[in-house]
N, C-alpha and C. Protein backbone atom coordinates (compact mmCIF):
# COMPACT_ATOMS: atom_id res chain seq x y z
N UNK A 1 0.85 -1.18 0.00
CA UNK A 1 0.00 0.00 0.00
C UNK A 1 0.89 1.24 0.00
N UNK A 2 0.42 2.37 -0.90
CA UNK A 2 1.20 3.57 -1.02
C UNK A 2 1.04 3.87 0.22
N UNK A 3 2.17 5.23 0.64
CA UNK A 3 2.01 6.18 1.94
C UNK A 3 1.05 6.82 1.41
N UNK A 4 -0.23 7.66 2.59
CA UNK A 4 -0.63 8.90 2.16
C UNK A 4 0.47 10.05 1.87
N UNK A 5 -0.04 11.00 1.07
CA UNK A 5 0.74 12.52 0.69
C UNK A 5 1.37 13.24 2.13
N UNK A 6 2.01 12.93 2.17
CA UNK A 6 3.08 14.05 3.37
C UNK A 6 2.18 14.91 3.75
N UNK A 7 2.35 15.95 2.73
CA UNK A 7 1.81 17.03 2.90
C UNK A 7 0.69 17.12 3.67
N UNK A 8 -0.26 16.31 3.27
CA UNK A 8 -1.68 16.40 3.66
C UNK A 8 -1.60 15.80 4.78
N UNK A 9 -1.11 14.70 4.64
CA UNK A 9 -0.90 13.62 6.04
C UNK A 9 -0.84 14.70 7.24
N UNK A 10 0.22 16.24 7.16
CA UNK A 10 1.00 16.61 8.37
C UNK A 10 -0.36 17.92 8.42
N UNK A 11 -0.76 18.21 6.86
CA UNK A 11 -2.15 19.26 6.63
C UNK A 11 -3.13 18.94 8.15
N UNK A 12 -3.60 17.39 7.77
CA UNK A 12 -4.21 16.59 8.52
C UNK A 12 -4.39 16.87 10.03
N UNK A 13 -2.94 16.28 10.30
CA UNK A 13 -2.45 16.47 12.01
C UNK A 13 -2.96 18.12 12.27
N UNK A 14 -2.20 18.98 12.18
CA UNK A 14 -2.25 19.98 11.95
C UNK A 14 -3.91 20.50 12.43
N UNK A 15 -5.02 20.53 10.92
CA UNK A 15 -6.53 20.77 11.31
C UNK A 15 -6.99 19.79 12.42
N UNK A 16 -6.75 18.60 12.80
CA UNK A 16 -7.19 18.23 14.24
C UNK A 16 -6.67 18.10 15.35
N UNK A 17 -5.39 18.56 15.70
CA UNK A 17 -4.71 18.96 17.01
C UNK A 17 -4.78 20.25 16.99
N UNK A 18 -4.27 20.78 16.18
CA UNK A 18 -4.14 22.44 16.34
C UNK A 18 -5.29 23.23 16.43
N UNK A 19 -5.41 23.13 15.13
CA UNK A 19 -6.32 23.94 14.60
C UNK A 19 -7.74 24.22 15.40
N UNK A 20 -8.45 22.66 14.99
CA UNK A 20 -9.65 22.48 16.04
C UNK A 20 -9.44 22.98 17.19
N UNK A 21 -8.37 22.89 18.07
CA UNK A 21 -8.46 23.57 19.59
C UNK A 21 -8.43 25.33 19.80
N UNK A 22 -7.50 25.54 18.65
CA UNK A 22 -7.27 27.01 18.68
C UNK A 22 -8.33 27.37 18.07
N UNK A 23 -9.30 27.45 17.14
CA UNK A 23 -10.57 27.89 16.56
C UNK A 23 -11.29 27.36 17.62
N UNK A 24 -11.61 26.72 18.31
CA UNK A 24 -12.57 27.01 19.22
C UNK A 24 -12.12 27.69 20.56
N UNK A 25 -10.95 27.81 21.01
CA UNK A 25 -10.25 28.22 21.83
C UNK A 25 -10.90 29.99 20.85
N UNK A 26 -10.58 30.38 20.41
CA UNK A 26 -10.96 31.73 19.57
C UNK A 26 -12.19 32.03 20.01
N UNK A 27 -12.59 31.25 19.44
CA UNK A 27 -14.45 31.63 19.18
C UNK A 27 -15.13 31.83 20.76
N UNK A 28 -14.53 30.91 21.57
CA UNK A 28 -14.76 31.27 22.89
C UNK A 28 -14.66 32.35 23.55
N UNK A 29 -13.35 32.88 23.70
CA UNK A 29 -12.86 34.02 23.87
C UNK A 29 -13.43 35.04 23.33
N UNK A 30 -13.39 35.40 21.90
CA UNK A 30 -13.95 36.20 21.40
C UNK A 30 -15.43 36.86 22.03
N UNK A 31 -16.47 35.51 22.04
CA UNK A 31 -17.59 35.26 22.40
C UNK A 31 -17.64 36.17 24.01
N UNK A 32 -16.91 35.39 25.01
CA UNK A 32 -16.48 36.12 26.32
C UNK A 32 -16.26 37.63 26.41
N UNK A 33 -15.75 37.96 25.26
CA UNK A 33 -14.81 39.42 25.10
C UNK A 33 -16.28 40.28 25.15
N UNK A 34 -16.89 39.74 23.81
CA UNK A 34 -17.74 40.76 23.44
C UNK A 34 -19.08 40.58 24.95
N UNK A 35 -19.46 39.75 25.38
CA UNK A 35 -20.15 39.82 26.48
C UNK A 35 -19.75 40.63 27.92
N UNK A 36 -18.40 40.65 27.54
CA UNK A 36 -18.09 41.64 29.13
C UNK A 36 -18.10 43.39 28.30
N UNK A 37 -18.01 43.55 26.91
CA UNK A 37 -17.95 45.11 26.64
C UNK A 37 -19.81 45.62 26.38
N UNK A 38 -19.95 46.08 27.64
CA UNK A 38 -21.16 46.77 27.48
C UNK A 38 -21.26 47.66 27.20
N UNK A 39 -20.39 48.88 27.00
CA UNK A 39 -20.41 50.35 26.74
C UNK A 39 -21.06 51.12 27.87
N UNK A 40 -21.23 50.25 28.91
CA UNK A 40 -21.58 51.35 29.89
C UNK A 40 -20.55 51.85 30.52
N UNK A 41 -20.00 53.00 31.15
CA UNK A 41 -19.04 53.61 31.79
C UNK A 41 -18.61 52.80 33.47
N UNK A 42 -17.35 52.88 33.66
CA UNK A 42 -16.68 52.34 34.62
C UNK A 42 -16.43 53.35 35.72
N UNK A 43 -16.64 54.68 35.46
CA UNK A 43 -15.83 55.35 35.93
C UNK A 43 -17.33 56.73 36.57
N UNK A 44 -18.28 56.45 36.04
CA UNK A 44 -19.42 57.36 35.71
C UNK A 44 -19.04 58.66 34.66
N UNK A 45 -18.90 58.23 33.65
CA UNK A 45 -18.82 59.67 33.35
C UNK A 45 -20.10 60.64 32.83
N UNK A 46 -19.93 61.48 32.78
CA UNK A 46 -20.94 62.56 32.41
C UNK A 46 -21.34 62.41 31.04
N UNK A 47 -22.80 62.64 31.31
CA UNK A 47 -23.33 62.44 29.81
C UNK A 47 -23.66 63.74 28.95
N UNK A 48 -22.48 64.77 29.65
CA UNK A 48 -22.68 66.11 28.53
C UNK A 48 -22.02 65.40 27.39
N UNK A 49 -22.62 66.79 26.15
CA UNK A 49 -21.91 66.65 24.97
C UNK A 49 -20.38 67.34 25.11
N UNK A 50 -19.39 66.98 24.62
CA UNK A 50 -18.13 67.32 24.82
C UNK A 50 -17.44 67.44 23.14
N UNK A 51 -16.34 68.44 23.17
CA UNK A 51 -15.92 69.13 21.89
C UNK A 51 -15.12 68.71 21.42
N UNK A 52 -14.64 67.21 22.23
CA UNK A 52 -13.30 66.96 22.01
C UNK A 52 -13.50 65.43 20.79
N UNK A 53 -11.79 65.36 20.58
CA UNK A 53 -11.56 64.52 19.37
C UNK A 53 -11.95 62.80 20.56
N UNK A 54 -11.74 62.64 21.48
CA UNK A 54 -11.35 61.65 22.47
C UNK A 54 -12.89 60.93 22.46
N UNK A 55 -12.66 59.98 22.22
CA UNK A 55 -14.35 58.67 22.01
C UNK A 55 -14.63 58.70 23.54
N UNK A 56 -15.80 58.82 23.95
CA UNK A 56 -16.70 58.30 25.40
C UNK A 56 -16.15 56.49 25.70
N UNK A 57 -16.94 56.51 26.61
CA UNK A 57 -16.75 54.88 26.91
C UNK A 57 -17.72 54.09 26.23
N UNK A 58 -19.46 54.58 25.65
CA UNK A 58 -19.79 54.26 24.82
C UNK A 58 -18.99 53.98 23.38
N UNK A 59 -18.90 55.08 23.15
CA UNK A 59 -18.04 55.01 21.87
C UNK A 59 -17.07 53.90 21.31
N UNK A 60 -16.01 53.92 23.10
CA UNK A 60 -15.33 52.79 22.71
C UNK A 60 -15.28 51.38 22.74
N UNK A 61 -16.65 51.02 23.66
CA UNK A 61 -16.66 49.99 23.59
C UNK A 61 -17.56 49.46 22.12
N UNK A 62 -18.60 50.83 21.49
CA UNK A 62 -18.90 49.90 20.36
C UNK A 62 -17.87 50.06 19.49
N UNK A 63 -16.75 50.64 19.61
CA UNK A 63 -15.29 50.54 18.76
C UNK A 63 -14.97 49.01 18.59
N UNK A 64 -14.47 48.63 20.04
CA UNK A 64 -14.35 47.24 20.64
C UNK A 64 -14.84 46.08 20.01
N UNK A 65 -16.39 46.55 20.37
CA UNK A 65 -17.48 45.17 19.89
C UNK A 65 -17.57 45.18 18.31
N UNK A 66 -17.33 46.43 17.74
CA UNK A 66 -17.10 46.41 16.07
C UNK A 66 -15.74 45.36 15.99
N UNK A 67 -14.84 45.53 16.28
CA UNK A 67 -13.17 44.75 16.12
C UNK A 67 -13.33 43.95 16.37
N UNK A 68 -14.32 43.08 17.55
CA UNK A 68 -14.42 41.71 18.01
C UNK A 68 -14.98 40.93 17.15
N UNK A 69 -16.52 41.67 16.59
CA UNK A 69 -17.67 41.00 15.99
C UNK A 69 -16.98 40.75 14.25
N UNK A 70 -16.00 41.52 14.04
CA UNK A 70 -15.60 41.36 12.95
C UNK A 70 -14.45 40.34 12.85
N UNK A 71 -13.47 40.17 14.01
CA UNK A 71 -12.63 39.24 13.95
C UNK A 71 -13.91 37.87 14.15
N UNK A 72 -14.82 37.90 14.86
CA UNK A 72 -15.44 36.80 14.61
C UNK A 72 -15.79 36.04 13.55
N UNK A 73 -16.40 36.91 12.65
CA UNK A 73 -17.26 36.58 10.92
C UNK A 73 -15.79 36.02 10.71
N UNK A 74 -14.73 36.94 10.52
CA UNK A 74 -13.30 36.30 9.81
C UNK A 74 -13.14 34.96 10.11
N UNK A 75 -13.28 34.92 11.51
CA UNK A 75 -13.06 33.50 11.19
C UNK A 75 -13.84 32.48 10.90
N UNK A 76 -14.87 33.15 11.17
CA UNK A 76 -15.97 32.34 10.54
C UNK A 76 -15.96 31.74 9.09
N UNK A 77 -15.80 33.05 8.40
CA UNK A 77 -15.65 33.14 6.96
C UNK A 77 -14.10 31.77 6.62
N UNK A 78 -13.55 32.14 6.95
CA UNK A 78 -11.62 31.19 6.94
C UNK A 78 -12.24 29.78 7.32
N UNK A 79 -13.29 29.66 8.54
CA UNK A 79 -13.15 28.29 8.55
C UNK A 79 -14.10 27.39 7.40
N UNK A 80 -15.12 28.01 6.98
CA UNK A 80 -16.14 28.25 5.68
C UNK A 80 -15.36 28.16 4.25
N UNK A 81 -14.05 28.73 4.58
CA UNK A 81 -13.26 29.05 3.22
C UNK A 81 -12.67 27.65 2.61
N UNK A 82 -12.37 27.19 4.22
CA UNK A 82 -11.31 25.79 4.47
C UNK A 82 -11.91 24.91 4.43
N UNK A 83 -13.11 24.64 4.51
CA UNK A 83 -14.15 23.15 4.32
C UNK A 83 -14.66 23.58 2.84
N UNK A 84 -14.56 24.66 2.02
CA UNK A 84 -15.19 24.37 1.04
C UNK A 84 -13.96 24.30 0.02
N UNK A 85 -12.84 24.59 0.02
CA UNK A 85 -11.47 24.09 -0.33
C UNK A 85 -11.66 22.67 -0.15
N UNK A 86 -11.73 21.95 0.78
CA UNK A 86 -11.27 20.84 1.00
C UNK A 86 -12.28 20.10 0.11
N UNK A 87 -13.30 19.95 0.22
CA UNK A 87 -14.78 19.45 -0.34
C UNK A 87 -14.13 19.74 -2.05
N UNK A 88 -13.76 20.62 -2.16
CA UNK A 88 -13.26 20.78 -4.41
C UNK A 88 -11.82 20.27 -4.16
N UNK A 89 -11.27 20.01 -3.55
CA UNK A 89 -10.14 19.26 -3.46
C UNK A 89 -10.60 17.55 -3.55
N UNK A 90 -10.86 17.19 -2.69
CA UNK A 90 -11.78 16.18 -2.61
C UNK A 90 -12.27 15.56 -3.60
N UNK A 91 -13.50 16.35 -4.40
CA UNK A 91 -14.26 16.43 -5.33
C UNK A 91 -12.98 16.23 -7.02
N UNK A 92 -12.20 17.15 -7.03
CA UNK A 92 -11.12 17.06 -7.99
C UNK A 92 -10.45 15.62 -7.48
N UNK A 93 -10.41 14.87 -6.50
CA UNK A 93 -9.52 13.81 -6.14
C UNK A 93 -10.48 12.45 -6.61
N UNK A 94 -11.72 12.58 -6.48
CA UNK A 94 -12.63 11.68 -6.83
C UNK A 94 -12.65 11.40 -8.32
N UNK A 95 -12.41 13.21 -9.04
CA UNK A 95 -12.41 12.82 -10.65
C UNK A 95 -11.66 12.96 -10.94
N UNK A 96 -10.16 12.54 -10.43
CA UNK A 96 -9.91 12.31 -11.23
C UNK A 96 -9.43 10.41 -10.88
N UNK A 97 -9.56 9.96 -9.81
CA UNK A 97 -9.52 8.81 -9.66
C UNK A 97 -10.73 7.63 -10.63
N UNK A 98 -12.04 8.43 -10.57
CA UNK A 98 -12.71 8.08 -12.04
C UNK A 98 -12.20 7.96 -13.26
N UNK A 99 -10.98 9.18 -13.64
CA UNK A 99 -11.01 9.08 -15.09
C UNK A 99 -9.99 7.42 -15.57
N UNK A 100 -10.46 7.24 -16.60
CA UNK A 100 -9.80 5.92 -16.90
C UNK A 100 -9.77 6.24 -18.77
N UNK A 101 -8.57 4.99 -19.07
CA UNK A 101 -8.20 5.34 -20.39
C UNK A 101 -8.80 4.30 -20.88
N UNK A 102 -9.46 4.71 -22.33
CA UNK A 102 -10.38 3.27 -23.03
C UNK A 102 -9.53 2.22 -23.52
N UNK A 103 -10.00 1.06 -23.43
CA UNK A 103 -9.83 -0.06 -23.48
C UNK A 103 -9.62 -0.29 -24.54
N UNK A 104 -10.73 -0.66 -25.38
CA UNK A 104 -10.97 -0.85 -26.69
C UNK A 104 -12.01 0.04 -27.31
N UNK A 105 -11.06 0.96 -27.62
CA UNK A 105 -12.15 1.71 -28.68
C UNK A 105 -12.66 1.38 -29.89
N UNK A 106 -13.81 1.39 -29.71
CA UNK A 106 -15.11 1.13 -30.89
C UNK A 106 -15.32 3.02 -32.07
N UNK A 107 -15.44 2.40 -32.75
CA UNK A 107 -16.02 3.44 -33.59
C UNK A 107 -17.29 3.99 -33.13
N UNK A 108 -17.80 5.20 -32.92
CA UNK A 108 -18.71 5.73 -32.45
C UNK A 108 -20.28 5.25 -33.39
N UNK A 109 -21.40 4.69 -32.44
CA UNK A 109 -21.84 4.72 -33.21
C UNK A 109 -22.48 3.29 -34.04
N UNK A 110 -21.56 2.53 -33.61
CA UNK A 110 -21.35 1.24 -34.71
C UNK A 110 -21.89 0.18 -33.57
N UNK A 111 -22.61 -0.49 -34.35
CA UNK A 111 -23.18 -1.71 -33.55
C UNK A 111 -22.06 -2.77 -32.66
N UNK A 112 -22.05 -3.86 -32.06
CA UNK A 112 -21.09 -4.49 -31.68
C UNK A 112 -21.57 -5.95 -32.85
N UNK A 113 -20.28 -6.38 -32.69
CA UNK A 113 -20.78 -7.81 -34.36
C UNK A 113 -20.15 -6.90 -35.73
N UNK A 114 -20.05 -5.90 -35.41
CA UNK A 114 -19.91 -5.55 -36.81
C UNK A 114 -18.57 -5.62 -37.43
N UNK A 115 -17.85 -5.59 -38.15
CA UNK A 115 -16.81 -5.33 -38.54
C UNK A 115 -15.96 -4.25 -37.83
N UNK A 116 -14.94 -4.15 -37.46
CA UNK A 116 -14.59 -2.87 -36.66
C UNK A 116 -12.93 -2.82 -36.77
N UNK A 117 -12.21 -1.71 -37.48
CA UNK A 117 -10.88 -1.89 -37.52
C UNK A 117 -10.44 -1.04 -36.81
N UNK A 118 -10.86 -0.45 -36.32
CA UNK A 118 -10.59 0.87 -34.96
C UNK A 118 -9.59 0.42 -34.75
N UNK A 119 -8.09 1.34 -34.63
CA UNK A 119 -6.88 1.11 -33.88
C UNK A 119 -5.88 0.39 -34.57
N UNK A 120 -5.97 -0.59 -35.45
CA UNK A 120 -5.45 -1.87 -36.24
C UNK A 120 -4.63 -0.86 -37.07
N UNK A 121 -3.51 -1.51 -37.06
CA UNK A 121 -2.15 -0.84 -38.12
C UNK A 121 -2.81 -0.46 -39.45
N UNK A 122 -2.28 0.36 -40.00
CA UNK A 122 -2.50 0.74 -41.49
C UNK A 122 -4.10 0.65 -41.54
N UNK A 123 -4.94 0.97 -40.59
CA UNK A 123 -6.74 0.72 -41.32
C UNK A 123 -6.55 1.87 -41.89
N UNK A 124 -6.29 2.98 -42.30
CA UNK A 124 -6.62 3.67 -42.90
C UNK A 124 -6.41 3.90 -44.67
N UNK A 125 -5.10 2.94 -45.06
CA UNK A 125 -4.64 2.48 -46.05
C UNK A 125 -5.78 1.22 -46.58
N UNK A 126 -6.16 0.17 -45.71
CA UNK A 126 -7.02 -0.73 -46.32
C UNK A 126 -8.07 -0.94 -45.59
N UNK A 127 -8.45 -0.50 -44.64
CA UNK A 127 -9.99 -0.39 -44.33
C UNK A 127 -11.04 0.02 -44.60
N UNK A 128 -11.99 0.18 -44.15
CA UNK A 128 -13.64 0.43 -44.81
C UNK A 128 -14.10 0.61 -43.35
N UNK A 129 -14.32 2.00 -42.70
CA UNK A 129 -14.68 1.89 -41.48
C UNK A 129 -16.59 2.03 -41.44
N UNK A 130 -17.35 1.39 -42.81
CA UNK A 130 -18.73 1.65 -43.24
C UNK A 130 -19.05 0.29 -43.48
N UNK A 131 -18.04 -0.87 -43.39
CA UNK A 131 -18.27 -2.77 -43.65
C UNK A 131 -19.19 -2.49 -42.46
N UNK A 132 -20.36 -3.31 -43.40
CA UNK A 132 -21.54 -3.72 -43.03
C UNK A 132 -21.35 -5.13 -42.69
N UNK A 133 -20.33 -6.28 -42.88
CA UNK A 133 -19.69 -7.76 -42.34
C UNK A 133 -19.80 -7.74 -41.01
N UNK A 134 -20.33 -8.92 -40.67
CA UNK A 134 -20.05 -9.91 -39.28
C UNK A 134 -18.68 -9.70 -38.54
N UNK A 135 -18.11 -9.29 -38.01
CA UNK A 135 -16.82 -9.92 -37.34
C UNK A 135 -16.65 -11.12 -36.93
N UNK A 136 -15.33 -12.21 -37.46
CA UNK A 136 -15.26 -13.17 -37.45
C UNK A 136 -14.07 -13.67 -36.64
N UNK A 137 -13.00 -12.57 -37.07
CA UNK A 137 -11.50 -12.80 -36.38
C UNK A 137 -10.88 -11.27 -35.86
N UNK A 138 -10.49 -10.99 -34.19
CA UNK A 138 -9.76 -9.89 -34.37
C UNK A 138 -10.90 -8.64 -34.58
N UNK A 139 -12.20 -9.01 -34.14
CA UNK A 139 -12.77 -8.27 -34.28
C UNK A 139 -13.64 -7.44 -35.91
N UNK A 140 -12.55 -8.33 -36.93
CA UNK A 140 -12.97 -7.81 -38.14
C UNK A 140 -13.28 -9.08 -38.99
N UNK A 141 -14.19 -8.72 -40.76
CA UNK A 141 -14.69 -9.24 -40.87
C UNK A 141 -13.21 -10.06 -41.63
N UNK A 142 -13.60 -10.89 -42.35
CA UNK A 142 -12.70 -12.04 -43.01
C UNK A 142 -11.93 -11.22 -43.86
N UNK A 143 -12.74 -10.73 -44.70
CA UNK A 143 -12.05 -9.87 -46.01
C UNK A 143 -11.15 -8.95 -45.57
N UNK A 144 -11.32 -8.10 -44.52
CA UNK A 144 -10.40 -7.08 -43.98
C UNK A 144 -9.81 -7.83 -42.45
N UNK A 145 -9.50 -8.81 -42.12
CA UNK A 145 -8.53 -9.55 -41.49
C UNK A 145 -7.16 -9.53 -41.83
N UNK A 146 -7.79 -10.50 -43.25
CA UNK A 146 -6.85 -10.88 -44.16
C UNK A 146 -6.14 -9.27 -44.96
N UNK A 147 -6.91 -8.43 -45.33
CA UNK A 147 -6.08 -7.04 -45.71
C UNK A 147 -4.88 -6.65 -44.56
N UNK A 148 -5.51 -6.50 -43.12
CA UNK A 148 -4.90 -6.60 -42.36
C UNK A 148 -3.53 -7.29 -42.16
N UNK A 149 -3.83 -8.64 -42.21
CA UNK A 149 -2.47 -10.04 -41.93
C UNK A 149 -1.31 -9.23 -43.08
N UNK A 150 -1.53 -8.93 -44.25
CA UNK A 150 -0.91 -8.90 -45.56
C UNK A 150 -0.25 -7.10 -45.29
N UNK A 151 -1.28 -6.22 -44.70
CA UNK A 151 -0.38 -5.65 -44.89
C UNK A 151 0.97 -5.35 -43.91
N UNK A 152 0.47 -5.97 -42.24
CA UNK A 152 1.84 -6.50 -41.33
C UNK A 152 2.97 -7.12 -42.31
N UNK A 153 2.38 -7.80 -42.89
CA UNK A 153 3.87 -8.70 -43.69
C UNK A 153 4.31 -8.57 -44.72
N UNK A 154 3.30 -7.29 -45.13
CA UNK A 154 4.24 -6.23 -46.27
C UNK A 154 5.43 -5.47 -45.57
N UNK A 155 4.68 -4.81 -44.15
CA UNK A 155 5.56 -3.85 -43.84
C UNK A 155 6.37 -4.53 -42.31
N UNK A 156 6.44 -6.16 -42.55
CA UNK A 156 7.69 -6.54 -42.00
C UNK A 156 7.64 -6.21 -39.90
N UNK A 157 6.07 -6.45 -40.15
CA UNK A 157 5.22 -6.99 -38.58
C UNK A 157 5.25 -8.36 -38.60
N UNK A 158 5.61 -9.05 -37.52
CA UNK A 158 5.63 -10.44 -36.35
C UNK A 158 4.23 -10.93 -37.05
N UNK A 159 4.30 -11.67 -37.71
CA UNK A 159 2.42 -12.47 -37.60
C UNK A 159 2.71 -13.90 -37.63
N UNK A 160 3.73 -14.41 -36.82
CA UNK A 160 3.94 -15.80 -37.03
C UNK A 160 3.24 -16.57 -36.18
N UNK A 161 2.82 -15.41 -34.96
CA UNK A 161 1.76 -15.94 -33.71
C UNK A 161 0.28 -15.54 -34.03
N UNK A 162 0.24 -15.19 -35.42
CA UNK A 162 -1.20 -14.90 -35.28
C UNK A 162 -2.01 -16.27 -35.59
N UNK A 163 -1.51 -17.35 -35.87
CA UNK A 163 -2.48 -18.80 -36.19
C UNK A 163 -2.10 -19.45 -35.41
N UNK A 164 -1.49 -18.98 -34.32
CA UNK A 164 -1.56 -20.13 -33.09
C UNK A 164 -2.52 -20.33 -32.37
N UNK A 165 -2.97 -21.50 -31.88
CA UNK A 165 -4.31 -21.89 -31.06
C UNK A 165 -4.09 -21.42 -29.83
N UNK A 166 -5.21 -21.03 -29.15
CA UNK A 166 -5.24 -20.06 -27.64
C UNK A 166 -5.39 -20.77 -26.56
C-alpha cells in the first residue's frame, strides 16, 4: 500500500490537534470578550456633549465590539473558506480517480458484431470503417482480417503468432 501525501498527512495532524483547539479556543474568547464590553461607563462619566476629538466609553466599547464582531465573521468566513477548499479538493480527487483510459475503442456509433478496424495498423490504407460484415477474427470481418495479416507482412510486422491456437 502507497504512503498517504506528506503534505496532507501533516495538513491533517495539523486541522485536528491544532487547529480544532485554537478555533474554538478563539471563538470562545472572542464570544467572552464581546459579552463583558457593554459600553456602559466604569468610571461614571458625564453624559454632557463634549468638543473633544477623544471617544466616550460608549463610543469605545462599540469601537471594541465592532473589532471583536468582525474578527469573529473572519473567522468564521476562513473556517467556511477551508471546508469548502477541501470538499473541491476532494471532489477534484474523486475525478480524477474516475477518469480511466479506453480499453478498446469502438467506432462511435457502430453496432457491436460488426466489422470494426478501430486502432489496427495501417486501417486507414485498407480499411472500410462503413463494412456492413459480421466480425469473425480480431474483431474484423474475413475480407479485412486478411487485408490486415498482408499488410503486417508487407511492412515486416511479427504475424507468425497470429495462427496459433489459444
Amino acid at each position: 500500500m502507497t504512503q498517504p501525501n506528506r503534505d496532507l498527512d501533516q495538513a491533517g495532524y495539523t486541522l485536528q490537534h491544532v487547529l480544532a483547539h485554537n478555533l474554538t479556543a478563539a471563538l470562545e474568547h472572542l464570544a467572552r470578550e464581546l459579552h463583558n464590553v457593554d459600553g456602559f461607563a466604569e468610571r461614571g462619566e458625564s453624559l454632557g456633549v463634549q468638543a473633544t476629538s477623544e471617544l466616550t466609553s460608549t463610543e469605545r466599547a462599540a469601537d471594541v465590539r465592532f473589532n471583536l464582531r468582525c474578527k469573529l465573521e473572519d473567522l468564521r468566513d476562513s473556517k467556511l473558506n477551508m471546508l469548502q477548499a477541501l470538499r473541491a479538493l476532494n471532489d477534484e480527487i474523486n475525478e480524477a480517480m474516475r477518469m480511466r483510459v479506453p480499453r478498446n475503442v469502438k467506432a462511435p456509433g457502430k453496432p457491436s458484431g460488426l466489422c470494426d478496424q478501430t486502432g489496427k495498423e495501417g486501417a486507414i490504407e485498407w480499411g472500410d470503417p462503413l463494412c456492413p460484415m459480421p466480425a469473425v477474427k480480431g474483431g474484423m470481418c474475413q475480407a479485412h482480417y486478411f487485408r490486415w495479416y498482408r499488410h503486417r507482412q508487407e511492412h515486416g510486422i511479427d504475424v507468425s503468432n497470429d495462427h496459433q491456437p489459444i
